[in-house]
Protein backbone atom coordinates (compact mmCIF):
# COMPACT_ATOMS: atom_id res chain seq x y z
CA UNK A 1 32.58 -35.01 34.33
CA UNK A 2 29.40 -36.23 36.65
CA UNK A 3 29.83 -39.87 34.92
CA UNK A 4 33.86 -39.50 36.29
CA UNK A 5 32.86 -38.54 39.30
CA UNK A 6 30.12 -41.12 39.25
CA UNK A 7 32.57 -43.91 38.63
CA UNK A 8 34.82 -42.67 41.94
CA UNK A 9 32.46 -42.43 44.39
CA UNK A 10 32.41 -46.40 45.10
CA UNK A 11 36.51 -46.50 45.27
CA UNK A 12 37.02 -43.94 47.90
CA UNK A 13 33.73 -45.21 49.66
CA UNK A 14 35.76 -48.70 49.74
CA UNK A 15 38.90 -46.86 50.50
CA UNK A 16 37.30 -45.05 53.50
CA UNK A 17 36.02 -48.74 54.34
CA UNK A 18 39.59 -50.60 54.57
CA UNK A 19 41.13 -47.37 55.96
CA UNK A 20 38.83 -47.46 59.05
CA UNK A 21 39.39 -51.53 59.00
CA UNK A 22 42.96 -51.15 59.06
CA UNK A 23 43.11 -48.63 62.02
CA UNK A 24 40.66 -50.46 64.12
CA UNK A 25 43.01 -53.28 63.71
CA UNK A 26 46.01 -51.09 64.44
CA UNK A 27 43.67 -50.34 67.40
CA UNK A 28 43.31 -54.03 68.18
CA UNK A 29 46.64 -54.67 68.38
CA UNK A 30 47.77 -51.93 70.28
CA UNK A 31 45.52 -52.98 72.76
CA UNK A 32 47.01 -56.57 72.89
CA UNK A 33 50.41 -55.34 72.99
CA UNK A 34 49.69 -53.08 75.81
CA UNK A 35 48.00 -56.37 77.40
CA UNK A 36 51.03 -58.82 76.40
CA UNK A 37 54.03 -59.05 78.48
CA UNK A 38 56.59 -56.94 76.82
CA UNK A 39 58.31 -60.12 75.03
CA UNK A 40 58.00 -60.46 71.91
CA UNK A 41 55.85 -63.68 70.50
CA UNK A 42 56.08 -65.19 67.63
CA UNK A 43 52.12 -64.17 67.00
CA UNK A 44 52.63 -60.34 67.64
CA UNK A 45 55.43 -60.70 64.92
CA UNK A 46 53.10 -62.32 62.80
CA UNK A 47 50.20 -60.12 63.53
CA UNK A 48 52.43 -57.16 62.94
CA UNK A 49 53.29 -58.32 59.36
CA UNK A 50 50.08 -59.03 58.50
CA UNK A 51 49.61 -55.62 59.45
CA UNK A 52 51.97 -53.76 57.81
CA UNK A 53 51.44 -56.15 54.87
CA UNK A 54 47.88 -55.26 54.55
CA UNK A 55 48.64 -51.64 55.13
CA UNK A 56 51.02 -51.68 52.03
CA UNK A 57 48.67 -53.37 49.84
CA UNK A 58 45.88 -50.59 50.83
CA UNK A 59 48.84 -47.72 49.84
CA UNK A 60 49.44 -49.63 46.89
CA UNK A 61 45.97 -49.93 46.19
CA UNK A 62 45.22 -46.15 47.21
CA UNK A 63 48.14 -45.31 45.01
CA UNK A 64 46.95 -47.30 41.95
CA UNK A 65 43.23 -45.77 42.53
CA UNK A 66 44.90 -42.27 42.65
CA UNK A 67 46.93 -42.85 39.65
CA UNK A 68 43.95 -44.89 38.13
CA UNK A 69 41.84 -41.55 38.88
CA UNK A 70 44.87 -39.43 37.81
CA UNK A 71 44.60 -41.09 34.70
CA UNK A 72 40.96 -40.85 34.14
CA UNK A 73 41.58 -36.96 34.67
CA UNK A 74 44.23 -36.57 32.47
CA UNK A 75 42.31 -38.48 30.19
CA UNK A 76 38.66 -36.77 30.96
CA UNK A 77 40.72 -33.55 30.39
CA UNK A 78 42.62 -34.77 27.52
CA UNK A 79 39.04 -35.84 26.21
CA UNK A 80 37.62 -32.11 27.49
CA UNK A 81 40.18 -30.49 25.56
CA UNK A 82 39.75 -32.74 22.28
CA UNK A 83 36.23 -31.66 22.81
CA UNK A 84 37.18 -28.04 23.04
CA UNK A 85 39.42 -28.49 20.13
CA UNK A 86 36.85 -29.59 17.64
CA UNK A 87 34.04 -27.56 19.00
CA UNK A 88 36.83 -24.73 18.05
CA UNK A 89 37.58 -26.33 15.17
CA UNK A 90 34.18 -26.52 14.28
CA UNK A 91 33.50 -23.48 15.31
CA UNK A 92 35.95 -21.53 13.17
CA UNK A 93 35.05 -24.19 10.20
CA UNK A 94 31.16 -23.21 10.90
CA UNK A 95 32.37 -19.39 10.63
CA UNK A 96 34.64 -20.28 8.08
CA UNK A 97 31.61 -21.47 5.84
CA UNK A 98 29.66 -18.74 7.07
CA UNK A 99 32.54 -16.29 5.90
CA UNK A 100 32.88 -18.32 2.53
CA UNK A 101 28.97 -18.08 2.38
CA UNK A 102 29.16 -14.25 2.82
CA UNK A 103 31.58 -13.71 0.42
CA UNK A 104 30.37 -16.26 -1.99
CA UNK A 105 26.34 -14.32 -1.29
CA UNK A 106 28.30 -11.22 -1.41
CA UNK A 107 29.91 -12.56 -5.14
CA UNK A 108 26.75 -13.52 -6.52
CA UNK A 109 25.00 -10.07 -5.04
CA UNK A 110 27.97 -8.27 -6.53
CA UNK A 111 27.45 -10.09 -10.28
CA UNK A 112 24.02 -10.02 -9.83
CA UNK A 113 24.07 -5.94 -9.68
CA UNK A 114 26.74 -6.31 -12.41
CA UNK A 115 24.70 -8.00 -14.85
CA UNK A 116 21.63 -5.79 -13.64
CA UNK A 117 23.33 -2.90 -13.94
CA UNK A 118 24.86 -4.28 -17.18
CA UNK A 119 21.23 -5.40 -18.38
CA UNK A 120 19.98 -1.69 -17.16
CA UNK A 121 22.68 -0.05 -19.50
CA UNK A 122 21.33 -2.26 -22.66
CA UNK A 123 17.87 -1.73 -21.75
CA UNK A 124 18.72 2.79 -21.71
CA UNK A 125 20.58 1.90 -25.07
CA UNK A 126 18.25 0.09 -26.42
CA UNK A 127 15.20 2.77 -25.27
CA UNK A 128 17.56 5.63 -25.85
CA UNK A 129 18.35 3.96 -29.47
CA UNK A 130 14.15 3.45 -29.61
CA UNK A 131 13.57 7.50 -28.57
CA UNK A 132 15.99 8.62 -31.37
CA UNK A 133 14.34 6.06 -34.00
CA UNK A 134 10.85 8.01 -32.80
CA UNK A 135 12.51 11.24 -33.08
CA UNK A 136 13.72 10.72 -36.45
CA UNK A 137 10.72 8.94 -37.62
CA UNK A 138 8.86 12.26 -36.02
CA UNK A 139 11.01 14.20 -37.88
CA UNK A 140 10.62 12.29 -41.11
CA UNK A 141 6.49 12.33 -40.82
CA UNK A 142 7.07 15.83 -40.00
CA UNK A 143 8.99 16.33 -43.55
CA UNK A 144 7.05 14.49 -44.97
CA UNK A 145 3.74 16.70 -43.73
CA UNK A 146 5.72 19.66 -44.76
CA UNK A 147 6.77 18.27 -48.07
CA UNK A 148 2.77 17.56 -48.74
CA UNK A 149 1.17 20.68 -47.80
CA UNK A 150 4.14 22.82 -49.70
CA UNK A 151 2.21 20.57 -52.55
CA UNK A 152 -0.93 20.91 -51.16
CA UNK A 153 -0.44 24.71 -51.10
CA UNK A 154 1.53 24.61 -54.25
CA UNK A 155 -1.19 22.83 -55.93
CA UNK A 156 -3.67 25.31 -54.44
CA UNK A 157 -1.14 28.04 -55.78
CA UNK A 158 -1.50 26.72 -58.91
CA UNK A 159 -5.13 25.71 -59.03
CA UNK A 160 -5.70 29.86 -58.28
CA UNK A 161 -3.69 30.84 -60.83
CA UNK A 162 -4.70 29.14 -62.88
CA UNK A 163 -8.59 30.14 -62.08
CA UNK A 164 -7.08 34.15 -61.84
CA UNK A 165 -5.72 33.11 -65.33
CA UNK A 166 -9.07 31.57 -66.59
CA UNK A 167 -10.82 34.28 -64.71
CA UNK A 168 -8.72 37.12 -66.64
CA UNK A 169 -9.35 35.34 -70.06
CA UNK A 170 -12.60 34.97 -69.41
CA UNK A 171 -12.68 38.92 -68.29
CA UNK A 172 -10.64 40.10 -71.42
CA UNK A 173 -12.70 37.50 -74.00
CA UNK A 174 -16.13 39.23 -72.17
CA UNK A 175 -13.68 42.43 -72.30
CA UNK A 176 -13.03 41.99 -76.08
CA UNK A 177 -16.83 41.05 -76.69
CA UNK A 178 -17.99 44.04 -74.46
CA UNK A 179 -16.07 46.20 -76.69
CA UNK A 180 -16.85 44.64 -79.63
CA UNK A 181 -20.27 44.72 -78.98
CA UNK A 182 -19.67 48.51 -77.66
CA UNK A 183 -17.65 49.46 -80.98
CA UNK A 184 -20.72 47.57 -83.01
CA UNK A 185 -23.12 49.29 -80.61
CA UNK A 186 -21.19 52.94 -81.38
CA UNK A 187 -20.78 52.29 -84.95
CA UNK A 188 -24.25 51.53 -85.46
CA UNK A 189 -25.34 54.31 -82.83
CA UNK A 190 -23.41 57.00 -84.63
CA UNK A 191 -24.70 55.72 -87.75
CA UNK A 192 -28.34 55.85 -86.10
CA UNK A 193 -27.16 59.10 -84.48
CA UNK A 194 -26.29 60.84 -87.82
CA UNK A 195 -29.75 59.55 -89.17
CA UNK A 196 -31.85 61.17 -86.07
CA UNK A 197 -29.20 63.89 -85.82
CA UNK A 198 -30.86 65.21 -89.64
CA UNK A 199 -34.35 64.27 -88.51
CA UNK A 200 -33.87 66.08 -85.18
CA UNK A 201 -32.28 69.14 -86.99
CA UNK A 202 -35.28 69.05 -89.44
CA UNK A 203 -38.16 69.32 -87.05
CA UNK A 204 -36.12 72.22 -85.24
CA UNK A 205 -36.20 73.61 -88.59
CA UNK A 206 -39.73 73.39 -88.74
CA UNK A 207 -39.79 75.29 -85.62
CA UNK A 208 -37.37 77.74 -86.27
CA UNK A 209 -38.28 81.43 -87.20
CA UNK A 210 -36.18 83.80 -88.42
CA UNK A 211 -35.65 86.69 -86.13
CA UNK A 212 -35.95 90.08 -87.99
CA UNK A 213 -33.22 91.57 -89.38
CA UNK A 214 -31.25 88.61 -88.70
CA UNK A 215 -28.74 87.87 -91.73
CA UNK A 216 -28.32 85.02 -94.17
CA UNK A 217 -25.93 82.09 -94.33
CA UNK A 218 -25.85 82.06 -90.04
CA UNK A 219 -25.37 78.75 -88.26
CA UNK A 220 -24.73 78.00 -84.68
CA UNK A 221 -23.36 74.76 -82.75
CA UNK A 222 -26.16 73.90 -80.35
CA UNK A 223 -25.54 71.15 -77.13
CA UNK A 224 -28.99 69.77 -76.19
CA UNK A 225 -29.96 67.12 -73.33
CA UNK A 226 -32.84 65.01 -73.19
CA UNK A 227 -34.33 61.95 -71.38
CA UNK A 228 -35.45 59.00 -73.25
CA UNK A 229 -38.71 60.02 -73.91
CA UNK A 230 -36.96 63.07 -75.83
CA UNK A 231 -37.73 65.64 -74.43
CA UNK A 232 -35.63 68.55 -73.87
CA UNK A 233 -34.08 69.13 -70.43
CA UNK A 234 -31.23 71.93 -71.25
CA UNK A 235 -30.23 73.64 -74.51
CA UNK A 236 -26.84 74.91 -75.03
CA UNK A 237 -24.79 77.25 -77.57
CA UNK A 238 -21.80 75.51 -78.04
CA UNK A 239 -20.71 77.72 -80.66
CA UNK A 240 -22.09 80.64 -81.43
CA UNK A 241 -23.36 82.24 -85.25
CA UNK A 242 -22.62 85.79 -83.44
CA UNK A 243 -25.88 86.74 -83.61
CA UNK A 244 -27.24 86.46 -80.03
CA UNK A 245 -30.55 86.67 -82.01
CA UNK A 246 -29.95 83.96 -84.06
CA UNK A 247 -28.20 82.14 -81.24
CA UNK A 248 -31.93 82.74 -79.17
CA UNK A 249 -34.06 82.18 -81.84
CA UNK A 250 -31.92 78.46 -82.47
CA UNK A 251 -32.65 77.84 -78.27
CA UNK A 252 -36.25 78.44 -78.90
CA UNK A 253 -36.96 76.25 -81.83
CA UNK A 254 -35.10 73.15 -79.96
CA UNK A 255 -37.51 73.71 -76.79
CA UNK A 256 -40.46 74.35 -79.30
CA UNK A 257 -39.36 70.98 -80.68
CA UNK A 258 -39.55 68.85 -77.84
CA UNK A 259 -39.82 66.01 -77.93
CA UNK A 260 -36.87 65.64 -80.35
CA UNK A 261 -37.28 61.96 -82.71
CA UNK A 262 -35.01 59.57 -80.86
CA UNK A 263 -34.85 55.28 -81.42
CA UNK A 264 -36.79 52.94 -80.61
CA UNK A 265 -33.83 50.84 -78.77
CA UNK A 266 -33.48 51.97 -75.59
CA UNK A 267 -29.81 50.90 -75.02
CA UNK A 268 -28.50 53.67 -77.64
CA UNK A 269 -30.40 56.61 -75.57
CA UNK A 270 -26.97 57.01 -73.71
CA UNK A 271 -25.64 58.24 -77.32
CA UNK A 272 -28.81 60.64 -77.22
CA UNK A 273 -28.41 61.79 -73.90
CA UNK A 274 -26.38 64.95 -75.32
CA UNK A 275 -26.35 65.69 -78.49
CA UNK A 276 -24.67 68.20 -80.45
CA UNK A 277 -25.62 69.42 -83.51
CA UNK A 278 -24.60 72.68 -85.97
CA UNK A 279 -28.07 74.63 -87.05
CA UNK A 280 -27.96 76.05 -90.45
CA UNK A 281 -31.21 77.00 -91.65
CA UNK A 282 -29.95 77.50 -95.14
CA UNK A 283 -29.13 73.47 -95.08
């Protein structure tokens, strides 16, 4: 627009020039004619078409500027609104891309989450597939801890048994051999005992006196204790002749005895720790 209006300045400033020309020579001639007898002259005529001639070719000229500047409107405008037209265009192409942008960032945002959200699902399954591998390998160690100390404790089970089983041979063989040894021990104590019963029976004998008056063929049981030395702690009728005489008389001898013969090995004192024994003097 300010080069348009740049370009029209120097036509109007022209037009203002030949405007002012022509009406100072309307002036000019005015003034002649007013000078000039009224008859008409063959000059005037001629000045007078000379003036209108000139006049016409400044409207003609004034017109053709106006329509020349018309023009150069029309066409600034038509230019103005060509300009307008592709700065719209461009404008809604320029939004157009920016839409297509959006949408096509929006797309790619959109798959991207999809295949995130995709790739998050595989990564659960595959962690969730991962925890219940753990859990049943867990569970599996766990069996298979179980499984070896039911063996452990089975073996243990076994191992005590079979120890309680060793230990209760080993307690019936020394069992067996305690009471074989015992029934050897007894056998050959009540042999011993029958010897030092008769040598025990003979030196009460020796000590023995009749009471007066006291009958023949008597004979008491008598129950005697003794410690290992042998002497006599406690003497005892066990069974009595029916003589309390007799009976006495028996009592006395034993204690007069004391210490009774016993053997020499001290383990078979406990089958001389009571004795009993039948007294018959007659014997």
């Amino acid at each position: 627009m300010r080069r348009l209006r740049a370009r029209k300045t120097p036509g109007r400033f022209r037009a203002l020039i030949l405007a002012i020309a022509v009406h100072l020579v309307v002036v000019a001639i005015a003034v002649i004619a007013f000078r000039w007898p009224s008859e008409p002259s063959p000059g005037a005529d001629v000045v007078k078409a000379v003036v209108v001639d000139d006049t016409e070719e400044l409207k003609k000229q004034e017109a053709k500027k106006k329509a020349e500047a018309k023009r150069k409107k029309a066409e600034a405008k038509r230019k103005k609104e060509e300009q307008r037209r592709k700065a719209e265009a461009e404008r809604k192409r320029k939004e157009a891309e920016k839409k297509r942008l959006a949408e096509q960032k929006a797309k790619e945002e959109a798959e991207q989450k999809r295949e995130e959200e995709e790739q998050r699902k595989v990564e659960e399954q595959r962690l969730e597939e991962e925890r219940r591998r753990l859990e049943e390998e867990k569970q599996r160690l766990a069996e298979e801890q179980q499984r070896i100390e039911e063996e452990r404790r089975k073996r243990e089970e076994e191992e005590r048994q079979r120890q309680e089983a060793e230990r209760q041979l080993a307690e019936s063989l020394e069992a067996e051999e305690r009471d074989r040894k015992e029934a050897a021990r007894k056998a050959r104590a009540l042999t011993v005992a029958e010897k030092y019963k008769l040598l025990i029976r003979q030196k009460v004998s020796r000590n023995w006196a009749r009471p007066p008056g006291a009958q023949t063929g008597l004979q008491c049981t008598v129950r005697v204790r003794l410690v290992p030395n042998g002497d006599v702690l406690q003497v005892t009728v066990a069974k009595t002749s029916g003589d309390e005489r007799f009976d006495r008389s028996v009592e006395n001898a034993v204690y007069k005895a004391s210490p009774l013969p016993l053997p020499e090995d001290r383990d078979l004192f406990e089958y001389f720790r009571e004795i009993e024994f039948i007294f018959n003097p007659e014997n």
